[in-house]
PDB file of N, CA and C in Angstrom:
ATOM      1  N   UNK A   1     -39.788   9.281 -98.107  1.00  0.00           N
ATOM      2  CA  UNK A   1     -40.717   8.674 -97.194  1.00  0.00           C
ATOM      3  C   UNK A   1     -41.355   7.445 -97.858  1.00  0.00           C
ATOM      4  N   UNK A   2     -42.060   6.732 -97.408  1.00  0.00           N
ATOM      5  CA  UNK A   2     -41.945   5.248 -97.776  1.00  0.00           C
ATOM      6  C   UNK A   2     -43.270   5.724 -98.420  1.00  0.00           C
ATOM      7  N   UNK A   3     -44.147   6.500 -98.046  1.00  0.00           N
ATOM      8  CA  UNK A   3     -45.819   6.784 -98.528  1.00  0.00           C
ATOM      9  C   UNK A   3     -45.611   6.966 -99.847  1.00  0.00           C
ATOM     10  N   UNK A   4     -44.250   7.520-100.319  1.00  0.00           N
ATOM     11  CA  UNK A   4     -44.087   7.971-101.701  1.00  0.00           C
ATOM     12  C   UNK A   4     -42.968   7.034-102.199  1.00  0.00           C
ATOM     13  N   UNK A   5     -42.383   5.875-101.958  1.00  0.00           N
ATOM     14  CA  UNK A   5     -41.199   4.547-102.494  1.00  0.00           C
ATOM     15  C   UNK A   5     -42.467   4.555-103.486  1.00  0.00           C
ATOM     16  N   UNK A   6     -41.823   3.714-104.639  1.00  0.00           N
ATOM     17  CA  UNK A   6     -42.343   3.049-105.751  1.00  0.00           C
ATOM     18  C   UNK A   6     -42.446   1.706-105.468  1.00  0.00           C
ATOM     19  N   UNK A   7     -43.821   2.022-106.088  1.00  0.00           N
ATOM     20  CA  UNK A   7     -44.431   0.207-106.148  1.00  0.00           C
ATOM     21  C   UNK A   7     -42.984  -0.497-106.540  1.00  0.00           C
ATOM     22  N   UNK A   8     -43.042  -1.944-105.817  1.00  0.00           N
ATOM     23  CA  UNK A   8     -42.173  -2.932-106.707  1.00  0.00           C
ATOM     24  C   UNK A   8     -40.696  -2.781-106.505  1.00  0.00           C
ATOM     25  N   UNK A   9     -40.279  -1.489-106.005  1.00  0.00           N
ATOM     26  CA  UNK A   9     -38.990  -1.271-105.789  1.00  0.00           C
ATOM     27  C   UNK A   9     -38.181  -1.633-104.515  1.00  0.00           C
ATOM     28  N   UNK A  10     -37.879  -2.527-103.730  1.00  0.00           N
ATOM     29  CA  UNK A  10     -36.783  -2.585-102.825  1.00  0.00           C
ATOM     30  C   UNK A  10     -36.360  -1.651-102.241  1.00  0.00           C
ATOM     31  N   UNK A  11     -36.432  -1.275-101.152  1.00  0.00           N
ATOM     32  CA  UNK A  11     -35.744  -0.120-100.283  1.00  0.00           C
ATOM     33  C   UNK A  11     -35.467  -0.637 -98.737  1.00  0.00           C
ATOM     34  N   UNK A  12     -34.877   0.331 -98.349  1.00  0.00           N
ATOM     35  CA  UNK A  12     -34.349   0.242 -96.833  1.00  0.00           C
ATOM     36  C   UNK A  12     -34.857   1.205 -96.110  1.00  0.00           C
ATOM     37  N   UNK A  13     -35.228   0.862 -95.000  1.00  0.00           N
ATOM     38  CA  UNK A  13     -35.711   1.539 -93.922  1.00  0.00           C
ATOM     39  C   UNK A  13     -34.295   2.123 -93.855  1.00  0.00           C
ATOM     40  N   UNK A  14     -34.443   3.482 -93.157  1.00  0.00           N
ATOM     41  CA  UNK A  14     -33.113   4.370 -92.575  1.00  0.00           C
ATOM     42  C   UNK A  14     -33.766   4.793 -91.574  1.00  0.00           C
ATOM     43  N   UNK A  15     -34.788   5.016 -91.512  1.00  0.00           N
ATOM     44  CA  UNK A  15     -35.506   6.057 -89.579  1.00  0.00           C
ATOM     45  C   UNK A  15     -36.824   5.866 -89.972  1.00  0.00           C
ATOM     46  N   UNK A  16     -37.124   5.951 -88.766  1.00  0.00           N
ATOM     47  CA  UNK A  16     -38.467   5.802 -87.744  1.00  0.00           C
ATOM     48  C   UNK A  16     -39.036   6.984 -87.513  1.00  0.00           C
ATOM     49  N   UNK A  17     -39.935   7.772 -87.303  1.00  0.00           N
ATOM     50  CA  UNK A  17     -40.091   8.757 -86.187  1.00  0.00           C
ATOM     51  C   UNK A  17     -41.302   7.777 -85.250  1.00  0.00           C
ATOM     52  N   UNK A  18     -40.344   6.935 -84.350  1.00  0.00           N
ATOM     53  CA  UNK A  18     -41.312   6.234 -82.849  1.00  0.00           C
ATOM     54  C   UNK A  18     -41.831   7.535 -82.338  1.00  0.00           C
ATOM     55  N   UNK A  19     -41.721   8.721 -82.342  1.00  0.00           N
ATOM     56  CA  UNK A  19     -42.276   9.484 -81.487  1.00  0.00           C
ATOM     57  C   UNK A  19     -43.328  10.317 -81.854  1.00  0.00           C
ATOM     58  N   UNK A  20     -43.623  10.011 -83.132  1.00  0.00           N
ATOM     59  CA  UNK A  20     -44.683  10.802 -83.837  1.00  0.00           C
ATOM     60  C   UNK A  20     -45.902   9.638 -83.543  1.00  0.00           C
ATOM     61  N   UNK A  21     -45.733   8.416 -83.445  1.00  0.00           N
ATOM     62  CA  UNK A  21     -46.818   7.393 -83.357  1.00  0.00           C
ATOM     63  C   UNK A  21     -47.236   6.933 -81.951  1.00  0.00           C
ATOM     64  N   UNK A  22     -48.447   6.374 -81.911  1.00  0.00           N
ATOM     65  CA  UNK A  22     -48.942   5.709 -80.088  1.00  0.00           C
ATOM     66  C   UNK A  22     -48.146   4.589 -80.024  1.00  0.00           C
ATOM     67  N   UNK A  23     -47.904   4.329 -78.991  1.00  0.00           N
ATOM     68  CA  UNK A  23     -46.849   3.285 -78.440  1.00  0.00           C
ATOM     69  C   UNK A  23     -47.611   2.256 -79.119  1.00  0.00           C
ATOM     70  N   UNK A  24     -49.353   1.796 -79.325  1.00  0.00           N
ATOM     71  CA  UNK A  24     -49.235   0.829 -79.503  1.00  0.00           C
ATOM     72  C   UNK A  24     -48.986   0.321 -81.673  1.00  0.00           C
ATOM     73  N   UNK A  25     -49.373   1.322 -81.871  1.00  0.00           N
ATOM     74  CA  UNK A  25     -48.462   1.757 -83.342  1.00  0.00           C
ATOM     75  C   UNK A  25     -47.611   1.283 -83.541  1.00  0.00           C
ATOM     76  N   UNK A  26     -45.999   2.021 -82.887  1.00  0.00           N
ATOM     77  CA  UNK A  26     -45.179   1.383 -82.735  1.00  0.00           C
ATOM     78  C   UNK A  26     -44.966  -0.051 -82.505  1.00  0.00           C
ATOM     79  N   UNK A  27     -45.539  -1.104 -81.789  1.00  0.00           N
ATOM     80  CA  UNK A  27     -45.118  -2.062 -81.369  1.00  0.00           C
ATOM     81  C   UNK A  27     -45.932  -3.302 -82.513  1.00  0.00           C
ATOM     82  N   UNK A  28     -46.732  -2.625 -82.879  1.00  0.00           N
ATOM     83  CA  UNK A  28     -47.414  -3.130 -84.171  1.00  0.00           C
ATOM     84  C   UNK A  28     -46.486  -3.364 -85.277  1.00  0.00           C
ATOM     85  N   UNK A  29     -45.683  -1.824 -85.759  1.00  0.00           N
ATOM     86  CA  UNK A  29     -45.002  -2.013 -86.549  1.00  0.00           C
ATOM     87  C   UNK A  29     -43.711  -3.057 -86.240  1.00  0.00           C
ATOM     88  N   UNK A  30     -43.168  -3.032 -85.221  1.00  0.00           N
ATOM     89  CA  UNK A  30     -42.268  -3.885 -84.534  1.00  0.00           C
ATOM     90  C   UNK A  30     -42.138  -5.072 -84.413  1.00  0.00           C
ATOM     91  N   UNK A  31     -43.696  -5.627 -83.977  1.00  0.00           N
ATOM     92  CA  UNK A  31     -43.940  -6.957 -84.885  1.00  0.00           C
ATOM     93  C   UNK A  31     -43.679  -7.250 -85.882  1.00  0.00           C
ATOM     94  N   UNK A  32     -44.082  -6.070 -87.040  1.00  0.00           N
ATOM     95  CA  UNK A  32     -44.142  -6.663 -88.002  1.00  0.00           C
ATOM     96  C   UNK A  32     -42.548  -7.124 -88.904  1.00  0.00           C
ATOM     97  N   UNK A  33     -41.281  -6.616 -88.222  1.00  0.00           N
ATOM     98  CA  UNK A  33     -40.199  -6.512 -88.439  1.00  0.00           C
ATOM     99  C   UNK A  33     -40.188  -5.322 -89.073  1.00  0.00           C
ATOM    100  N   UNK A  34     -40.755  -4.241 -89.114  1.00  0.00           N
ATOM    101  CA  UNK A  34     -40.162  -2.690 -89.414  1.00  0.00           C
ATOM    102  C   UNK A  34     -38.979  -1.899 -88.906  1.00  0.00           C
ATOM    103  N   UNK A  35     -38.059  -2.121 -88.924  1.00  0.00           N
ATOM    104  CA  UNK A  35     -36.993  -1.398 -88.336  1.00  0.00           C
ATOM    105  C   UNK A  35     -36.307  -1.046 -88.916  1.00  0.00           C
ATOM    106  N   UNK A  36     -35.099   0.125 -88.313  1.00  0.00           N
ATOM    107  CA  UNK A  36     -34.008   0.279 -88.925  1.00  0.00           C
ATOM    108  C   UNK A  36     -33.357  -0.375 -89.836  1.00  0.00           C
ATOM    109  N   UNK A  37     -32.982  -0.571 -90.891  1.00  0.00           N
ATOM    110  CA  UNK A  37     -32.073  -1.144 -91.591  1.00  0.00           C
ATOM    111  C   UNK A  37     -32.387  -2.200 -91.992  1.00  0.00           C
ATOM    112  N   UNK A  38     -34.019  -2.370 -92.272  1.00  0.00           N
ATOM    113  CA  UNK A  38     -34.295  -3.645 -92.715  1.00  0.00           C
ATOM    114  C   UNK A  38     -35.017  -3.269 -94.108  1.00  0.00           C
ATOM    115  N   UNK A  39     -34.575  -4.585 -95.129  1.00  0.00           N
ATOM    116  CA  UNK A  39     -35.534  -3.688 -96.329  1.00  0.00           C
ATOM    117  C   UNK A  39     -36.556  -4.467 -96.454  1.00  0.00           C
ATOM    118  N   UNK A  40     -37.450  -3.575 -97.587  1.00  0.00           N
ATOM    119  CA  UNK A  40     -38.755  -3.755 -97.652  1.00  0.00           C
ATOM    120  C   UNK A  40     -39.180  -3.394 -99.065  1.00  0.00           C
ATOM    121  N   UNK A  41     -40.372  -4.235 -99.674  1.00  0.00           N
ATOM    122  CA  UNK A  41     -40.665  -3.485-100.911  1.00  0.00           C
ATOM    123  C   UNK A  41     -42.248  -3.397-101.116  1.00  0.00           C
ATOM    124  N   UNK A  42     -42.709  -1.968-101.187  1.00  0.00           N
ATOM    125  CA  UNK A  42     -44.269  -1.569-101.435  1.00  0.00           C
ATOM    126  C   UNK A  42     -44.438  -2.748-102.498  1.00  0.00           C
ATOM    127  N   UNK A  43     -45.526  -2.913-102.257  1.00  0.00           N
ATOM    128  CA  UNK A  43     -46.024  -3.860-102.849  1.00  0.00           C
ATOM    129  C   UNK A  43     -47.591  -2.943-103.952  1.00  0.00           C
ATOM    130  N   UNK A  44     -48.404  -2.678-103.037  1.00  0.00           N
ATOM    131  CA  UNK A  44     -49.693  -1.822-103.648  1.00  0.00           C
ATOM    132  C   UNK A  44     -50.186  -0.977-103.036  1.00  0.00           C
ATOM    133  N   UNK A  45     -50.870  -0.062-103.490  1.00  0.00           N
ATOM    134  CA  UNK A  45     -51.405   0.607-102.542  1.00  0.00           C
ATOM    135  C   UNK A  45     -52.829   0.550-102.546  1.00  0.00           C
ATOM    136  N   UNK A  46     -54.027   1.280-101.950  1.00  0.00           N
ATOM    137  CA  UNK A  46     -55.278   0.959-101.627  1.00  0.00           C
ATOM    138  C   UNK A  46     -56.020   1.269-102.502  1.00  0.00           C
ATOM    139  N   UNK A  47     -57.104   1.597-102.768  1.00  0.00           N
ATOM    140  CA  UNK A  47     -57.828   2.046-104.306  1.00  0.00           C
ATOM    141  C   UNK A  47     -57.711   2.896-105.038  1.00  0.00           C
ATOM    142  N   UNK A  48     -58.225   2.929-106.342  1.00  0.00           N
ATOM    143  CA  UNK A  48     -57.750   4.010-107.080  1.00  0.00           C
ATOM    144  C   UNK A  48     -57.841   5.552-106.739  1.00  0.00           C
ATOM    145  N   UNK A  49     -58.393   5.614-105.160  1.00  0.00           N
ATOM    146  CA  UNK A  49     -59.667   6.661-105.307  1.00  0.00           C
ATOM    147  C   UNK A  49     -57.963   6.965-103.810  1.00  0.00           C
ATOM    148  N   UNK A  50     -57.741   6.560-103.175  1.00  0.00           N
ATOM    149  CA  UNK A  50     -56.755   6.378-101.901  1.00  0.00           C
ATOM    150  C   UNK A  50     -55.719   6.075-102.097  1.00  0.00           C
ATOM    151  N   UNK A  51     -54.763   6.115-101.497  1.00  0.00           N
ATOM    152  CA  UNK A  51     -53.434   5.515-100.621  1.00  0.00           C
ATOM    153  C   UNK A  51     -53.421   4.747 -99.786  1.00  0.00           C
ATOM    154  N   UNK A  52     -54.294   4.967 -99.564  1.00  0.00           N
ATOM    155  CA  UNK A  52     -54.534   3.949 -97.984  1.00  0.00           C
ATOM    156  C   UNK A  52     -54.968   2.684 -98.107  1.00  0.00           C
ATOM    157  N   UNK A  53     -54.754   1.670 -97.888  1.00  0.00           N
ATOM    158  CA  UNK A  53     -53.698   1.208 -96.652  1.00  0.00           C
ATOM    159  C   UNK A  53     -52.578   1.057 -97.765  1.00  0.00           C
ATOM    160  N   UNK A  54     -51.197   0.991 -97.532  1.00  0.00           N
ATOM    161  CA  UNK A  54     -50.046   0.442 -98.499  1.00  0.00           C
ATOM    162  C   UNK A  54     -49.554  -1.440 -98.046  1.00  0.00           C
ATOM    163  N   UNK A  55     -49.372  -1.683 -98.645  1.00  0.00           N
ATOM    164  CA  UNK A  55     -49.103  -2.952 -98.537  1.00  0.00           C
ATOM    165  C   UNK A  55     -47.535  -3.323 -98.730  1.00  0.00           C
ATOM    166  N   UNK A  56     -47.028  -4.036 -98.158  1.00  0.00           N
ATOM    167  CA  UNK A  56     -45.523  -3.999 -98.320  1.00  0.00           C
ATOM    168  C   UNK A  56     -44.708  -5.545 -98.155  1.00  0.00           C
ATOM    169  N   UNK A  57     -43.802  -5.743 -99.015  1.00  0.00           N
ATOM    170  CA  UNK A  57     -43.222  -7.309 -98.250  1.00  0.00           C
ATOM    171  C   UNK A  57     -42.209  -7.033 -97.307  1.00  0.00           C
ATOM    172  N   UNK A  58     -42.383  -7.674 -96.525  1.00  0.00           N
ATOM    173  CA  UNK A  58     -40.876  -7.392 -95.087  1.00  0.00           C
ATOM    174  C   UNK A  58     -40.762  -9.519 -95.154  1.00  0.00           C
ATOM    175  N   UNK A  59     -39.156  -9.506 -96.164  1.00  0.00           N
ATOM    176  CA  UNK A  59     -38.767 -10.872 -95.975  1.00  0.00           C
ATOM    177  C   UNK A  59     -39.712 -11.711 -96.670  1.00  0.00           C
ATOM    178  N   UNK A  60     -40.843 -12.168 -96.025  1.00  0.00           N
ATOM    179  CA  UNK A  60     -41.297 -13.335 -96.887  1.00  0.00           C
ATOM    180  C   UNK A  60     -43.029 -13.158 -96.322  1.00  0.00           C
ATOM    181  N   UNK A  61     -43.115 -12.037 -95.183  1.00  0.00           N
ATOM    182  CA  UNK A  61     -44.257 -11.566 -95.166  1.00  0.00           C
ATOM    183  C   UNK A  61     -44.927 -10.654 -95.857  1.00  0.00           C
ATOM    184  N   UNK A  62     -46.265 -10.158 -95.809  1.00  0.00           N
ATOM    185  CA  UNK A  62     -46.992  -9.588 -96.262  1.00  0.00           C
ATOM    186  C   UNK A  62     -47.527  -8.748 -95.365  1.00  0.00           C
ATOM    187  N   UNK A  63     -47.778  -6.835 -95.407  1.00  0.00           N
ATOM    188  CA  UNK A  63     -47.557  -6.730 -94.014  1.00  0.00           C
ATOM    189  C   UNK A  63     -48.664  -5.501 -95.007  1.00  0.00           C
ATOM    190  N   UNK A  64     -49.650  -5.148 -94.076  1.00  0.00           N
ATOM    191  CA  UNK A  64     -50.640  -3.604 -94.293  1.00  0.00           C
ATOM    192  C   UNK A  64     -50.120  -2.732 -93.736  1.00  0.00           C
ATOM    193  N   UNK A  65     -50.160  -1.217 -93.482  1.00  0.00           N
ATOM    194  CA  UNK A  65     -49.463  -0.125 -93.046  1.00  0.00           C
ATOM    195  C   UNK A  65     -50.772   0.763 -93.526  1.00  0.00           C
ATOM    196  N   UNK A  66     -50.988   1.731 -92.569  1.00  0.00           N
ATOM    197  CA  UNK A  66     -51.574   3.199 -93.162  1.00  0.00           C
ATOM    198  C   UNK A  66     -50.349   4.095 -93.569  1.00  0.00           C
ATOM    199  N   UNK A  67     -50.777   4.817 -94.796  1.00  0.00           N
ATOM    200  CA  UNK A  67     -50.164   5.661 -95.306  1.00  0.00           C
ATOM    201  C   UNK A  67     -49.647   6.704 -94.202  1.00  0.00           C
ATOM    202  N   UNK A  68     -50.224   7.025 -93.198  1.00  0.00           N
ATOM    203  CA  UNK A  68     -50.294   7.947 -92.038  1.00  0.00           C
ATOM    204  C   UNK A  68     -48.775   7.602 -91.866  1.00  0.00           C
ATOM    205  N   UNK A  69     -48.732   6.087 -91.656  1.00  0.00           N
ATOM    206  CA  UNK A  69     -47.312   5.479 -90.723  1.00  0.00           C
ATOM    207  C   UNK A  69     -46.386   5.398 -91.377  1.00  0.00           C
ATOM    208  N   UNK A  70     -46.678   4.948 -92.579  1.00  0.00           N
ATOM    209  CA  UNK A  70     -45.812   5.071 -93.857  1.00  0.00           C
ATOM    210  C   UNK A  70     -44.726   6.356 -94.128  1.00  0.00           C
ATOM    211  N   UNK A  71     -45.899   7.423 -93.800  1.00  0.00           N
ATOM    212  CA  UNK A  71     -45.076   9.038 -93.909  1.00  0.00           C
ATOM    213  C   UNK A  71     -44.110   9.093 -92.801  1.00  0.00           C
ATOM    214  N   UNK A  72     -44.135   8.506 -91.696  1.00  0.00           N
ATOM    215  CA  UNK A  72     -43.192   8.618 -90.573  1.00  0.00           C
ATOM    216  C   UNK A  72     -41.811   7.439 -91.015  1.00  0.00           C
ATOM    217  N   UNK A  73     -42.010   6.909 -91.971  1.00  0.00           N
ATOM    218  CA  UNK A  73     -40.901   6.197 -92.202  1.00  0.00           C
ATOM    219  C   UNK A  73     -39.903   6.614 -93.502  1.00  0.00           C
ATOM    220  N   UNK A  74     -38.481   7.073 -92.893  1.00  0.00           N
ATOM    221  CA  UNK A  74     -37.586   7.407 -94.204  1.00  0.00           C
ATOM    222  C   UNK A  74     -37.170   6.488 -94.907  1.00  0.00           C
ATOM    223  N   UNK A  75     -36.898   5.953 -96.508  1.00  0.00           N
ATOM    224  CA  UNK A  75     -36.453   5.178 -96.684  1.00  0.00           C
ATOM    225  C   UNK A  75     -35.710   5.597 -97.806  1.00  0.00           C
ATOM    226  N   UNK A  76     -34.881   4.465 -97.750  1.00  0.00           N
ATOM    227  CA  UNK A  76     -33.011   4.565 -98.680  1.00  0.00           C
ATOM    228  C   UNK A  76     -33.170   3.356 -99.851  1.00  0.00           C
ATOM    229  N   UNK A  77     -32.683   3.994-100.581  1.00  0.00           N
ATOM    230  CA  UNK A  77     -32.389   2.925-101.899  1.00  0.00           C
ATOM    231  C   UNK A  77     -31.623   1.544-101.101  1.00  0.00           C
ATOM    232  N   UNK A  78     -32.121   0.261-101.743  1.00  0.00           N
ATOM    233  CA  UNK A  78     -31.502  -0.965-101.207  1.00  0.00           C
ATOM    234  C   UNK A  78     -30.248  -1.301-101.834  1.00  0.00           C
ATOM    235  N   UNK A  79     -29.282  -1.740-100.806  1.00  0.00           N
ATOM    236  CA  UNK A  79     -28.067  -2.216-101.575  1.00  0.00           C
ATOM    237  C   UNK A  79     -28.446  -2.706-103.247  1.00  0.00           C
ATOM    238  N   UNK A  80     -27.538  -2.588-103.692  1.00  0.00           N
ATOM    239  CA  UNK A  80     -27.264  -2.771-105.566  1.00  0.00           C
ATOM    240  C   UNK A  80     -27.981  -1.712-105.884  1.00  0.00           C
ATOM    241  N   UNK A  81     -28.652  -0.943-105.281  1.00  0.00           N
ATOM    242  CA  UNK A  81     -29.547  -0.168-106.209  1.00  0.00           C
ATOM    243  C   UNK A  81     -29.613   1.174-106.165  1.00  0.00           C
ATOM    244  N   UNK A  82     -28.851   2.063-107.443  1.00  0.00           N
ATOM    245  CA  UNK A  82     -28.571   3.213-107.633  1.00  0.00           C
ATOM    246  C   UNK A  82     -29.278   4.146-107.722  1.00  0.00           C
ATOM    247  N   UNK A  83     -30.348   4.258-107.485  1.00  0.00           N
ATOM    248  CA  UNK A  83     -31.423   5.350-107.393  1.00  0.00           C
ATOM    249  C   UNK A  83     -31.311   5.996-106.050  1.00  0.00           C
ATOM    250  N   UNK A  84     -31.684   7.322-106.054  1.00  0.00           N
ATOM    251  CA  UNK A  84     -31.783   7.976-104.579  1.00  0.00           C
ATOM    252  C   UNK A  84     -32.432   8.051-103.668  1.00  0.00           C
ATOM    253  N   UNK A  85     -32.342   7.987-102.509  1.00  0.00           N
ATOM    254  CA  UNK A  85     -33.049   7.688-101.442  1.00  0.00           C
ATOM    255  C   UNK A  85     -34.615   8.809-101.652  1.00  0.00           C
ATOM    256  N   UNK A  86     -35.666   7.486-101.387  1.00  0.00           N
ATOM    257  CA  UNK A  86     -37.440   8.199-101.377  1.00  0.00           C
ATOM    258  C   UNK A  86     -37.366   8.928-100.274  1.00  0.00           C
TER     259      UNK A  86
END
């Protein structure tokens, strides 16, 4: 799950659960280019004391996420990279 990817590391989205979130959730993330098969790399997460919010690059943006939404997202090691899917 992406709540638990490593800082700094490159990964791929593999699934969604759209149905665990409010439509307007979803369309938030959708903006933000979150989808299937797109990668992404955590960037930080929120204070020492939290998780919350995670921060992530998608491409050349800079994008916030709650950890909440984060947990609804599976993610896969990124091409070149031999580690196993978070």
């Amino acid at each position: 799950m992406l709540d638990r990817a490593p800082l700094g590391v490159a990964v791929r989205i593999a699934r969604i659960d759209w149905n665990a979130m409010s439509a307007d959730e979803g369309r938030r993330l959708r903006e933000f280019g979150l989808m299937e098969g797109v990668e992404i790399t955590p960037l930080h997460r929120g204070s020492i004391f939290s998780r919350d919010p995670l921060a992530l690059a998608v491409g050349r943006m800079r994008v916030i996420i709650r950890a909440r939404q984060a947990a609804m997202i599976t993610v896969e090691a990124a091409a070149g990279d031999e580690r196993r899917s978070a």
